[in-house]
Protein backbone atom coordinates (compact mmCIF):
# COMPACT_ATOMS: atom_id res chain seq x y z
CA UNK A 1 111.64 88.72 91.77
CA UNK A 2 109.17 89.09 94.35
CA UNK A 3 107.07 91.88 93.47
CA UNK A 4 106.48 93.44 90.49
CA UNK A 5 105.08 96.76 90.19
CA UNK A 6 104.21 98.91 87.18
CA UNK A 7 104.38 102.44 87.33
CA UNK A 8 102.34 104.69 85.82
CA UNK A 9 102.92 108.48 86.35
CA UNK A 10 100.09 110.68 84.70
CA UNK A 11 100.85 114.12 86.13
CA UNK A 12 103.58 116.05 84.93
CA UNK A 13 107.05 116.02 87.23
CA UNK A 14 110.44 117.53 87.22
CA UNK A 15 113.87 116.19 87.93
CA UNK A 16 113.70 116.41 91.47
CA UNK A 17 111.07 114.45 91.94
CA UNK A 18 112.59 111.49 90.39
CA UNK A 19 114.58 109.87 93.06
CA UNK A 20 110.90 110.00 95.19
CA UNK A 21 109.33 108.35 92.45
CA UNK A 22 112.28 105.84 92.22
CA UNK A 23 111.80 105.16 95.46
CA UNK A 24 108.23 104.12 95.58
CA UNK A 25 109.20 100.33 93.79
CA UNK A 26 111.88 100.18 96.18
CA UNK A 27 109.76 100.53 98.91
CA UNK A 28 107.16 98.14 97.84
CA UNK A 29 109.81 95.24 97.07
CA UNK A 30 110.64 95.70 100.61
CA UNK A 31 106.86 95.64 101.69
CA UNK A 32 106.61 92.58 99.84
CA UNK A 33 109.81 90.41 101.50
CA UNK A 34 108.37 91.91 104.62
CA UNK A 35 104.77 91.08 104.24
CA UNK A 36 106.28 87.65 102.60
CA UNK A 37 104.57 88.24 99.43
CA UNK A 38 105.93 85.67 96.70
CA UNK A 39 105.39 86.19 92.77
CA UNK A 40 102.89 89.24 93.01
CA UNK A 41 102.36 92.49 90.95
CA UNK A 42 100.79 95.52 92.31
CA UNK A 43 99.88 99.02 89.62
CA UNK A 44 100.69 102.21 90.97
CA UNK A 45 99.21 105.15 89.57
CA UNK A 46 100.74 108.85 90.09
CA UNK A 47 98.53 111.41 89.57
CA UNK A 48 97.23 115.09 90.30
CA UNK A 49 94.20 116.03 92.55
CA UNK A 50 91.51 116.57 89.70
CA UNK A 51 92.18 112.84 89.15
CA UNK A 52 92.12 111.41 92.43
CA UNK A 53 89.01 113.43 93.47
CA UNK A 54 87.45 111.80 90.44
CA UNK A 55 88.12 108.31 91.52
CA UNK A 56 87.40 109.23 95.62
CA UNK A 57 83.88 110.12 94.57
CA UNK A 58 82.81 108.01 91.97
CA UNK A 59 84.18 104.59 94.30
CA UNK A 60 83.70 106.19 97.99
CA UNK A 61 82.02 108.64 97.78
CA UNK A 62 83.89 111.63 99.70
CA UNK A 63 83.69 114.64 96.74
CA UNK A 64 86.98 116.01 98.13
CA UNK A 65 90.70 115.06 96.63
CA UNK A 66 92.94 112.35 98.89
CA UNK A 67 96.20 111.17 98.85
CA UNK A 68 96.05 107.63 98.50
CA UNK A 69 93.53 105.23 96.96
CA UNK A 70 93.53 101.28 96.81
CA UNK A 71 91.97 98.88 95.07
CA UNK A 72 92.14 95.64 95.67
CA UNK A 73 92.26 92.86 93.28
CA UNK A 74 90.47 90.24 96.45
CA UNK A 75 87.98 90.61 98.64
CA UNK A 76 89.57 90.45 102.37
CA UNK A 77 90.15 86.88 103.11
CA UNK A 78 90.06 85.55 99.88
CA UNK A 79 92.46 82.90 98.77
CA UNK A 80 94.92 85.23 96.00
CA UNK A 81 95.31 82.61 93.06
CA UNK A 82 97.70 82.88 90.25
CA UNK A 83 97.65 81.54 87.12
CA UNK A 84 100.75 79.03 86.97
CA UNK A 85 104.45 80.90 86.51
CA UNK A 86 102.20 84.33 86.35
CA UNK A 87 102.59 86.98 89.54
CA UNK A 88 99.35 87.05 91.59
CA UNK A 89 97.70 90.47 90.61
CA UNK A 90 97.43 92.18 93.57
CA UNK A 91 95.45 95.88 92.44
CA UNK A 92 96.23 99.19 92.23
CA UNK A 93 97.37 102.24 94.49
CA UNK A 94 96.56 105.62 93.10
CA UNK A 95 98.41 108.35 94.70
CA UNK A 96 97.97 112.30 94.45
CA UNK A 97 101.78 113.92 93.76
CA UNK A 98 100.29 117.28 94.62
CA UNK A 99 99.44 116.12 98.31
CA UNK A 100 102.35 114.12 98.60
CA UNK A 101 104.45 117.15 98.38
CA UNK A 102 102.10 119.08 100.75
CA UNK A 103 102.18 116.38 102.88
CA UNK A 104 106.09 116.27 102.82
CA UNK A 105 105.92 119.75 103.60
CA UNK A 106 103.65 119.91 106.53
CA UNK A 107 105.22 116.62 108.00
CA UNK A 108 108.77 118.26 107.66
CA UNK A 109 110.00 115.29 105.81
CA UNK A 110 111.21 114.37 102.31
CA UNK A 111 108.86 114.24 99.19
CA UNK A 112 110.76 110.53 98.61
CA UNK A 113 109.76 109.33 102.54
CA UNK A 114 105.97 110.58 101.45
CA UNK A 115 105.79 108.66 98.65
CA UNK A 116 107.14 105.90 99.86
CA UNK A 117 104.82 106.14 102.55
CA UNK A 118 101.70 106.51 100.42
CA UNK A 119 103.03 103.90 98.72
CA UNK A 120 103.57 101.19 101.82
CA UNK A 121 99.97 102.31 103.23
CA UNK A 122 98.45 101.44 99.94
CA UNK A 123 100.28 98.74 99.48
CA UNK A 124 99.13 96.88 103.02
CA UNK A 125 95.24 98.14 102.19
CA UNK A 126 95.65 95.70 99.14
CA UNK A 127 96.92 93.19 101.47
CA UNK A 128 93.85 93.42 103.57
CA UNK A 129 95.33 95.75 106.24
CA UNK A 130 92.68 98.16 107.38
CA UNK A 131 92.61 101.07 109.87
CA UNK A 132 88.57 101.33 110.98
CA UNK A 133 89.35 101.20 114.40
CA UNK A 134 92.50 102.12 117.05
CA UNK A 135 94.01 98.62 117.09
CA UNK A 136 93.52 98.33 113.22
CA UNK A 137 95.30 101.42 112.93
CA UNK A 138 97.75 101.05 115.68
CA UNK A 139 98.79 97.85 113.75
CA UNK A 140 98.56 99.17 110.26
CA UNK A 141 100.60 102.42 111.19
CA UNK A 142 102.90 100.65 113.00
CA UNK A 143 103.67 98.09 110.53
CA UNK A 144 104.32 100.95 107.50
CA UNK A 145 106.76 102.34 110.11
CA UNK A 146 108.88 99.36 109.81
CA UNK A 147 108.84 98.82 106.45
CA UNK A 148 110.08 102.46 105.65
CA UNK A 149 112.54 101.61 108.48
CA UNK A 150 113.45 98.71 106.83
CA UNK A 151 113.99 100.82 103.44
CA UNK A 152 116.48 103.45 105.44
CA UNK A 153 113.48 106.06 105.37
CA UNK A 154 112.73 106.42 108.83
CA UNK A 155 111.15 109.49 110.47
């Protein structure tokens, strides 16, 4: 196994949800073999808005709800150092359901490409992939495109 990720949802969902929310681990394997992650475990955290605004103003700042958080694990450019035969921990992505499915709904796409895309874009934040300027984001944006590509969830 290359990645493994622990899923945590904390906001209440219904059946048709669940193949989105299946989807995110999918996705993130596939980030991983792309990105060429080895032995690594990421936490992903699925939650409502009340929660997420919470966490977006106590560790940034912004007093407003989001739809993805990360927290990294390293500092960019750190060296990420396991303990022998355990994955490297890698941090956690928090992601708002609520906005997800607004999201899906104002992008005309499926609440299962959303997630995964929250997912992917968190995922390469804890990686060290940023988006504070055009290239960074050019890059960044570019490379979540191929990983959902890459997991048959192309726009």
């Amino acid at each position: 196994m290359t990645l493994h990720v622990d899923l945590d949802i904390q906001i209440d969902w219904n059946e048709a949800d669940q193949a989105a929310i299946d989807a995110v681990g999918r996705c993130l394997e596939q980030a991983a073999v792309a990105e060429g992650v080895k032995e690594a475990e990421v936490s992903v955290s699925i939650v409502d808005d009340p929660v997420i605004h919470r966490l977006n103003r106590e560790f940034r700042g912004v007093d407003r709800p989001t739809d993805v958080l990360s927290f990294p694990q390293w500092e960019p450019g750190e060296e990420l150092v396991a303990v022998t035969g355990e994955p490297i921990p890698l941090g956690d992505v928090i992601i708002s359901l609520p906005r997800a499915r607004e999201q899906a709904d104002t992008y005309g796409h499926s609440l299962q490409r959303e997630l995964a895309f929250l997912a992917v874009h968190g995922f390469l934040h804890l990686l060290g992939y940023d988006h504070q300027n055009q290239a960074e984001e050019n890059r960044m944006f570019a490379r979540q495109e191929e990983i959902l590509a890459l997991a048959g969830l192309k726009r």
